[in-house]
PDB file of N, CA and C in Angstrom:
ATOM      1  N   UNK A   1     -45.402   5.841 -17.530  1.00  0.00           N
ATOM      2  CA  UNK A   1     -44.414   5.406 -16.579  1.00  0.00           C
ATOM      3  C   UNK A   1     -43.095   5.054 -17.268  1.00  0.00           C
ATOM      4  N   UNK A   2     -43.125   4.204 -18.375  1.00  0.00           N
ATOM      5  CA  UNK A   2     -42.216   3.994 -18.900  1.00  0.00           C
ATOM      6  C   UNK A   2     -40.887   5.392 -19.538  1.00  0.00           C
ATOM      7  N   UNK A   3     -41.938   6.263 -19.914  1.00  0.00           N
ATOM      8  CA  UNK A   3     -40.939   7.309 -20.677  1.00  0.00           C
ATOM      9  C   UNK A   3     -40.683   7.883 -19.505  1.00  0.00           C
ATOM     10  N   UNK A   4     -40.924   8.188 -17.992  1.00  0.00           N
ATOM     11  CA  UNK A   4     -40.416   9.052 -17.087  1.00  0.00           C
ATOM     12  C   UNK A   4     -39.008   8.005 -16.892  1.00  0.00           C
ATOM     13  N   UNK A   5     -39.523   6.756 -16.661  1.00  0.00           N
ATOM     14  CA  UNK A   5     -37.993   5.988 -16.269  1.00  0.00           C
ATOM     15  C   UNK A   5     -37.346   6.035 -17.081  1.00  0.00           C
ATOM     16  N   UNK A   6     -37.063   6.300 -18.868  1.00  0.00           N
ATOM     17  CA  UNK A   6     -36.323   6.719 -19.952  1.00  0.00           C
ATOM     18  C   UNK A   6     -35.806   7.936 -19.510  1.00  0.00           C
ATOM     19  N   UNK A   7     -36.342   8.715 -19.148  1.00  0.00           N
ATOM     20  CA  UNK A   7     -36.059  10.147 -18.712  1.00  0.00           C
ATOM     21  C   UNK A   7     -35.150   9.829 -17.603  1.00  0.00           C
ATOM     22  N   UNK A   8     -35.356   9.108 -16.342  1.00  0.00           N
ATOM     23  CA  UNK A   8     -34.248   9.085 -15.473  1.00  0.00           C
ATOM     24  C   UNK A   8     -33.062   8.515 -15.497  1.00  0.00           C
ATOM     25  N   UNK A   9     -33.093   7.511 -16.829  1.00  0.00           N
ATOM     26  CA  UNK A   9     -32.266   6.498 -17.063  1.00  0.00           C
ATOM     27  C   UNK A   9     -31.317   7.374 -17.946  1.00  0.00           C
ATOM     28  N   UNK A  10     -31.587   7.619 -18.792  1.00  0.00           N
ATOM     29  CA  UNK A  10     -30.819   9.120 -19.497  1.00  0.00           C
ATOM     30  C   UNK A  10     -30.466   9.934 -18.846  1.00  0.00           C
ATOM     31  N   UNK A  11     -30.885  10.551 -17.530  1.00  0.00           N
ATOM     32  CA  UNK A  11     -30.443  11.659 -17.255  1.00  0.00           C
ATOM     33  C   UNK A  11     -29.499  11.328 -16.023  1.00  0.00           C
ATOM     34  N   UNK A  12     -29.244   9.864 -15.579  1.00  0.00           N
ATOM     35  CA  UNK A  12     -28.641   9.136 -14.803  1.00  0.00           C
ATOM     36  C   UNK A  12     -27.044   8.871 -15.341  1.00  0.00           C
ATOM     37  N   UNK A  13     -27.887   8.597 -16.852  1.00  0.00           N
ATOM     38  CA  UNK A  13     -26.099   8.215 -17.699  1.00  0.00           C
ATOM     39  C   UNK A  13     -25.404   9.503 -17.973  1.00  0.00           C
ATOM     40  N   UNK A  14     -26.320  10.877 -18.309  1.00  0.00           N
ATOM     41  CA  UNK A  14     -25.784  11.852 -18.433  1.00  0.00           C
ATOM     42  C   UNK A  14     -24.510  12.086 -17.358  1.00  0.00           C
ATOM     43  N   UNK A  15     -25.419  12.002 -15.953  1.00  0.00           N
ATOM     44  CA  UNK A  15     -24.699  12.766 -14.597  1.00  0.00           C
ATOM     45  C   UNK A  15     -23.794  11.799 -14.473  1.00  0.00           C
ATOM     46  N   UNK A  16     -23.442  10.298 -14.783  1.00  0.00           N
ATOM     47  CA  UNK A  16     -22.442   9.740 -15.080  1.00  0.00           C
ATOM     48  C   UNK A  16     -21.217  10.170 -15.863  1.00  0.00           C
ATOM     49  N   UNK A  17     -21.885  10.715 -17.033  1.00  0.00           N
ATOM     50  CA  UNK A  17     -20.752  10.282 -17.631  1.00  0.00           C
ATOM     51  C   UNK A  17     -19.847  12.120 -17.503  1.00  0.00           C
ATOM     52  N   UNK A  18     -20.952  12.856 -17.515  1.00  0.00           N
ATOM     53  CA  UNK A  18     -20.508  13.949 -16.796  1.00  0.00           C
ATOM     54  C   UNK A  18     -19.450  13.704 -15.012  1.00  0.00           C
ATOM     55  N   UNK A  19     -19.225  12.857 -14.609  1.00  0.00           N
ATOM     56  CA  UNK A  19     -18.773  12.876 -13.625  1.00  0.00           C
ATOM     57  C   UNK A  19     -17.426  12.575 -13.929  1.00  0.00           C
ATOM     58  N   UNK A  20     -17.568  11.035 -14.898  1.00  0.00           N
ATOM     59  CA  UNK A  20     -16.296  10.878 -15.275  1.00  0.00           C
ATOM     60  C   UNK A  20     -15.468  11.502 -16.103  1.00  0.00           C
ATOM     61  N   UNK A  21     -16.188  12.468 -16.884  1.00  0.00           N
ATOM     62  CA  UNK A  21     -15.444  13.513 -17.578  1.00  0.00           C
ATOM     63  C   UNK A  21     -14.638  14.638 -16.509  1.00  0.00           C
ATOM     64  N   UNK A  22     -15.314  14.731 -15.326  1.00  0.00           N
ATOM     65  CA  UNK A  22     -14.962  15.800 -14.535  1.00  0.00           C
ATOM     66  C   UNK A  22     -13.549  15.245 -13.617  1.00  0.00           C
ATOM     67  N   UNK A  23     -13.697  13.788 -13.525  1.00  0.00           N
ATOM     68  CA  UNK A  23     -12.932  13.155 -12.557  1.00  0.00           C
ATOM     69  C   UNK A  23     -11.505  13.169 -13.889  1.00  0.00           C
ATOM     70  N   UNK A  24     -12.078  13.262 -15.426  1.00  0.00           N
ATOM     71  CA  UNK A  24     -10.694  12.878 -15.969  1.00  0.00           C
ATOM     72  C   UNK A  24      -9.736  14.304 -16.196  1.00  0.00           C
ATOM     73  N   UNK A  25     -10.887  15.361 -16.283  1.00  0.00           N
ATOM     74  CA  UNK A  25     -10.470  16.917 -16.354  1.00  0.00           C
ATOM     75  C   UNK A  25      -9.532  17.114 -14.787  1.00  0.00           C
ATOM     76  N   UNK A  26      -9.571  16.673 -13.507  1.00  0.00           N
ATOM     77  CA  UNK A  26      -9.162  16.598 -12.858  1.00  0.00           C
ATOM     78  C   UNK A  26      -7.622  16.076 -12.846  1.00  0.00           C
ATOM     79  N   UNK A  27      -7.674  14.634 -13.266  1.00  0.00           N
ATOM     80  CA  UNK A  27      -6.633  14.015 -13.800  1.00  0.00           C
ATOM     81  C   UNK A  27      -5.373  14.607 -14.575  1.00  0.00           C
ATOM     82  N   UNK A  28      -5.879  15.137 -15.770  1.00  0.00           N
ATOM     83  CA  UNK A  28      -5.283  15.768 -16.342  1.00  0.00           C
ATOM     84  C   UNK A  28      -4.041  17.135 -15.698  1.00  0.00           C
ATOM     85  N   UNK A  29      -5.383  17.864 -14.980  1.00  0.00           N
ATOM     86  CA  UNK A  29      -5.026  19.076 -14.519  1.00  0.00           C
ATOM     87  C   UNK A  29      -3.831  18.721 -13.197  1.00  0.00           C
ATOM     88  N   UNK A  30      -3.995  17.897 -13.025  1.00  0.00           N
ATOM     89  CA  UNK A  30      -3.052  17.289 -11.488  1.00  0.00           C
ATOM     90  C   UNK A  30      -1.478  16.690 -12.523  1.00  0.00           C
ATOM     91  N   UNK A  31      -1.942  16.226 -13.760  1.00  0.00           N
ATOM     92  CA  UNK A  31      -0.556  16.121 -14.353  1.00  0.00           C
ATOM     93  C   UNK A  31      -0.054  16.971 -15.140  1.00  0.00           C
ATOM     94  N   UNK A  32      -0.681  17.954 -15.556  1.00  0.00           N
ATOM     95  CA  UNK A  32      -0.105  19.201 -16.165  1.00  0.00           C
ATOM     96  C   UNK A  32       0.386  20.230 -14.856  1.00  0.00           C
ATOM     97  N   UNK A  33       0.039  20.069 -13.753  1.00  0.00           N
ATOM     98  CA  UNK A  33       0.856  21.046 -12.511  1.00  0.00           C
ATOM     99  C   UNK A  33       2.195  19.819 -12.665  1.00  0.00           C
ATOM    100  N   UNK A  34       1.874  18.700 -12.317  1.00  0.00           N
ATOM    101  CA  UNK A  34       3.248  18.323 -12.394  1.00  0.00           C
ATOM    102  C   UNK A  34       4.370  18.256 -13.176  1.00  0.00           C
ATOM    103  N   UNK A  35       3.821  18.160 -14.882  1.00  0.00           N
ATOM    104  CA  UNK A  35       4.758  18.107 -15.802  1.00  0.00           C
ATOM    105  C   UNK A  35       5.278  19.598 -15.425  1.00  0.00           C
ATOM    106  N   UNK A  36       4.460  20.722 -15.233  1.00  0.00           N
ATOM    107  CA  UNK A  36       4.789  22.102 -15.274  1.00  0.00           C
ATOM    108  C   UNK A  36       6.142  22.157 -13.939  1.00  0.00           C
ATOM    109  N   UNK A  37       5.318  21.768 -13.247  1.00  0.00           N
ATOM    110  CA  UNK A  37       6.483  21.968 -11.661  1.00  0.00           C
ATOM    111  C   UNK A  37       8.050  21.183 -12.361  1.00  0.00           C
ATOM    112  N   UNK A  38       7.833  20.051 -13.003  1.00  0.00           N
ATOM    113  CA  UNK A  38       9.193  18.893 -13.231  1.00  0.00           C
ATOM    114  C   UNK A  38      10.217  19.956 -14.624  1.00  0.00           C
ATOM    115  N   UNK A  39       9.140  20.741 -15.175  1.00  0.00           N
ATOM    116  CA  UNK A  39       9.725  21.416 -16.487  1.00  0.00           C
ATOM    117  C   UNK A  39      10.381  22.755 -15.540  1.00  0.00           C
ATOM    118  N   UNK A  40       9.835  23.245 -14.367  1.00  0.00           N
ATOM    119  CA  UNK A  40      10.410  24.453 -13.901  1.00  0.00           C
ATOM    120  C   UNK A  40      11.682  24.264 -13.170  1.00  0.00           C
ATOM    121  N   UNK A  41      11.639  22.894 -12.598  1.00  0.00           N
ATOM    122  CA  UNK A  41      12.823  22.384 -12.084  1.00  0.00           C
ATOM    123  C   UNK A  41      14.065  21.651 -12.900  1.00  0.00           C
ATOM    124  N   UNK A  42      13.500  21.428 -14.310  1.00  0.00           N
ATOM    125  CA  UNK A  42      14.369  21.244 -15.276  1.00  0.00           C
ATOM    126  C   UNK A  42      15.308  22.838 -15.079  1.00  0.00           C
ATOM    127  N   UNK A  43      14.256  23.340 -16.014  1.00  0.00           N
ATOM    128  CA  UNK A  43      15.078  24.992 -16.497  1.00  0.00           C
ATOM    129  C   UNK A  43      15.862  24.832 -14.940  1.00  0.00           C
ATOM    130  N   UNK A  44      15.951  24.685 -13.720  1.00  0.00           N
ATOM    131  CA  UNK A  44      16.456  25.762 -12.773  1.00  0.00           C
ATOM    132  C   UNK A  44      17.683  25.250 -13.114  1.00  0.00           C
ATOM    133  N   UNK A  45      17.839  23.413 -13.195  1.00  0.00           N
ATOM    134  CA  UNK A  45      18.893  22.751 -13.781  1.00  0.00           C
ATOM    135  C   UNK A  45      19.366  23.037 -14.706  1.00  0.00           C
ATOM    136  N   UNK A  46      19.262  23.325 -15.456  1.00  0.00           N
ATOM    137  CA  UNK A  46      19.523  23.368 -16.983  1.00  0.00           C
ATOM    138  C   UNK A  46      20.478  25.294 -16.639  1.00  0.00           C
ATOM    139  N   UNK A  47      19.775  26.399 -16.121  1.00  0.00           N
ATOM    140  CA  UNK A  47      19.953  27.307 -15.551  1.00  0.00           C
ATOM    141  C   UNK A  47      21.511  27.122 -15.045  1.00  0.00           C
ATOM    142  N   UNK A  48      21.696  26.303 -14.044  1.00  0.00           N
ATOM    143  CA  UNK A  48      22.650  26.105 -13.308  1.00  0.00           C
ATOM    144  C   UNK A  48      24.086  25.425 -14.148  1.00  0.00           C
ATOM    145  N   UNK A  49      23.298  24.345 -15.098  1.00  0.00           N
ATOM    146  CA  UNK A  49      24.867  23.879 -15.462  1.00  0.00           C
ATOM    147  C   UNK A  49      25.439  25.035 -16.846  1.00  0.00           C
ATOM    148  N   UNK A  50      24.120  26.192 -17.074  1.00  0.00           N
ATOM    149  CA  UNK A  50      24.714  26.457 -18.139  1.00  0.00           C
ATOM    150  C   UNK A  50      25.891  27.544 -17.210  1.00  0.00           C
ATOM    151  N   UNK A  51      25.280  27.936 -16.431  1.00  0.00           N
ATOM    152  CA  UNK A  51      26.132  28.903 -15.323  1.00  0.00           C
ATOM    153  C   UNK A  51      27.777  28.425 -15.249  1.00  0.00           C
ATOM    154  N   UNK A  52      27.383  26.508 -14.867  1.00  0.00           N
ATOM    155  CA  UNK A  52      29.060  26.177 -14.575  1.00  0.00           C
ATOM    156  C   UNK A  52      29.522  26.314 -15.904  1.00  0.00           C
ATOM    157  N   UNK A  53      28.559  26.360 -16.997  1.00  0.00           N
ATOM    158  CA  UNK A  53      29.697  26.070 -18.752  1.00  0.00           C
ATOM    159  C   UNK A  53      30.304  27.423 -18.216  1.00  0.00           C
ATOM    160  N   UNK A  54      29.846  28.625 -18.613  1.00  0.00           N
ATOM    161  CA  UNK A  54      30.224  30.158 -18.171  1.00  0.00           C
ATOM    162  C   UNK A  54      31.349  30.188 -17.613  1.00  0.00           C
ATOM    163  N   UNK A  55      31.291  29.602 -16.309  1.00  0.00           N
ATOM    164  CA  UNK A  55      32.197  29.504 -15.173  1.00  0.00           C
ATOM    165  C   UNK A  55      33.801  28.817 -15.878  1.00  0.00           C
ATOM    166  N   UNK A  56      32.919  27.616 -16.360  1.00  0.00           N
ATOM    167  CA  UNK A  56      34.575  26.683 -16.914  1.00  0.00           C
ATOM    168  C   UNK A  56      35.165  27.711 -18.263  1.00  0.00           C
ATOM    169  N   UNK A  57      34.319  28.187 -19.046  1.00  0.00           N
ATOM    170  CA  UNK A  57      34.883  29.175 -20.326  1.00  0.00           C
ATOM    171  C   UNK A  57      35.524  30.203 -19.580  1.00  0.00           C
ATOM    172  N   UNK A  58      35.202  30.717 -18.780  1.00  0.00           N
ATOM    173  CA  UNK A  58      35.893  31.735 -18.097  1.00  0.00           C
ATOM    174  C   UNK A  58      37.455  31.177 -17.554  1.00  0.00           C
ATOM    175  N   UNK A  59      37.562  30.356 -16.768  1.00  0.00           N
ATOM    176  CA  UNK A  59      38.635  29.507 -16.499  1.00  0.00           C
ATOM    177  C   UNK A  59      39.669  29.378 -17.485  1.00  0.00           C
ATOM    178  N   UNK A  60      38.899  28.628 -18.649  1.00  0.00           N
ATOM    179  CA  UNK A  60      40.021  28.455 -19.609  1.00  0.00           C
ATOM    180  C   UNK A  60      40.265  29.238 -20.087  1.00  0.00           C
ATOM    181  N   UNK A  61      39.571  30.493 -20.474  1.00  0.00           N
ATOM    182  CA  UNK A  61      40.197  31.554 -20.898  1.00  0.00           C
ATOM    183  C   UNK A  61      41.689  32.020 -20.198  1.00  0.00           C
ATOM    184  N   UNK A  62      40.873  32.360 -18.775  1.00  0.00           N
ATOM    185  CA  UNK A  62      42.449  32.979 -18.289  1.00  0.00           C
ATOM    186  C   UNK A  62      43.430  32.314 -18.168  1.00  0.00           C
ATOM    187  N   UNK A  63      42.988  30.293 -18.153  1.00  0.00           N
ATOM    188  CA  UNK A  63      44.421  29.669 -18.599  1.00  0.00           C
ATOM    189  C   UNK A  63      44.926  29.273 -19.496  1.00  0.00           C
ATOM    190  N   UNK A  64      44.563  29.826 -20.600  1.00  0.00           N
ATOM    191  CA  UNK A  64      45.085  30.358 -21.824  1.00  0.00           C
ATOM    192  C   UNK A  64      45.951  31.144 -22.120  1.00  0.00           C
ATOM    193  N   UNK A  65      45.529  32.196 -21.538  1.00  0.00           N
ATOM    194  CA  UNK A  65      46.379  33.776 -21.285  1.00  0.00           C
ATOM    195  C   UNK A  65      47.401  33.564 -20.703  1.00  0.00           C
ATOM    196  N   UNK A  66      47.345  32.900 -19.093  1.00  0.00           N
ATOM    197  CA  UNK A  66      48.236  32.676 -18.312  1.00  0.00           C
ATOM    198  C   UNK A  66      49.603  31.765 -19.623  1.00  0.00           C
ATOM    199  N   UNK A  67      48.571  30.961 -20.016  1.00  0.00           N
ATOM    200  CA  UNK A  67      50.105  30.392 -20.517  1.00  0.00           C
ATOM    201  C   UNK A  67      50.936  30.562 -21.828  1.00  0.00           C
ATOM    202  N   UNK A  68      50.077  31.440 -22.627  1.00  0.00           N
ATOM    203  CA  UNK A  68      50.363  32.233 -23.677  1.00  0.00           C
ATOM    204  C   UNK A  68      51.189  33.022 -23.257  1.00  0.00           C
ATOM    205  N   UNK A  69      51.145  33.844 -21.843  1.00  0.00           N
ATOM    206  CA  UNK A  69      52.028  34.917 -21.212  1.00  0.00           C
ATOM    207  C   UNK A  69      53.109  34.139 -21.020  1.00  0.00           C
ATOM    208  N   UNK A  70      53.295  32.582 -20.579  1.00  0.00           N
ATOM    209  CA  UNK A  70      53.996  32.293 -19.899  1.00  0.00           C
ATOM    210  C   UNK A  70      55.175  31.820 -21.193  1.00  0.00           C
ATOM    211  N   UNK A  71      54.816  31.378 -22.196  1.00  0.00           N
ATOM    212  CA  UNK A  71      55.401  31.356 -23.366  1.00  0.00           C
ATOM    213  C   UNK A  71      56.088  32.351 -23.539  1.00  0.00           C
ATOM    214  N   UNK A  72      55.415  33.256 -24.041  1.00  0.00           N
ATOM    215  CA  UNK A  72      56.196  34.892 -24.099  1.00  0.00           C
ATOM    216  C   UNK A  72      57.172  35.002 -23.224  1.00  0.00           C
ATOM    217  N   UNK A  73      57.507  34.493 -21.399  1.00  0.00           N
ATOM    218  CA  UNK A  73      58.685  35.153 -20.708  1.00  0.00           C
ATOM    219  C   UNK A  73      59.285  34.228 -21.257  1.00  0.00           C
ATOM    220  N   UNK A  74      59.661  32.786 -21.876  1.00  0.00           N
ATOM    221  CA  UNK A  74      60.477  32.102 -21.986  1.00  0.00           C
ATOM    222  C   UNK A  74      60.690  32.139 -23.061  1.00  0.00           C
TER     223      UNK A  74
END
């Protein structure tokens, strides 16, 4: 009698601790979608302001020109 209740008592802590391993694999996986989702919405940011750098280099370029030209008529 004794070694069957060893047997259930062990195989009780097993399905325990197997559970909480499963509940922490869970855990995990619910914060790696999120770090992933927060990192994809970084890049879109990151995406976007490099767009406005682009945008402003472009700008100063041509007001550069513009006033390099504008030097030249005077």
């Amino acid at each position: 009698m004794d070694w069957k209740f060893w047997r259930n008592s062990k195989k009780s802590r097993k399905d325990h601790e197997l559970l909480l391993l499963k509940e922490e694999v869970s855990q995990l996986t619910r914060k790696s979608n999120t770090v992933g989702e927060d990192l994809h919405r970084f890049e879109n940011k990151l995406d976007g302001i490099n767009q406005q750098l682009e945008n402003n280099e472009n700008a100063i370029q041509k007001s550069l020109r513009l006033e390099y030209k504008s030097f030249q008529e005077i």
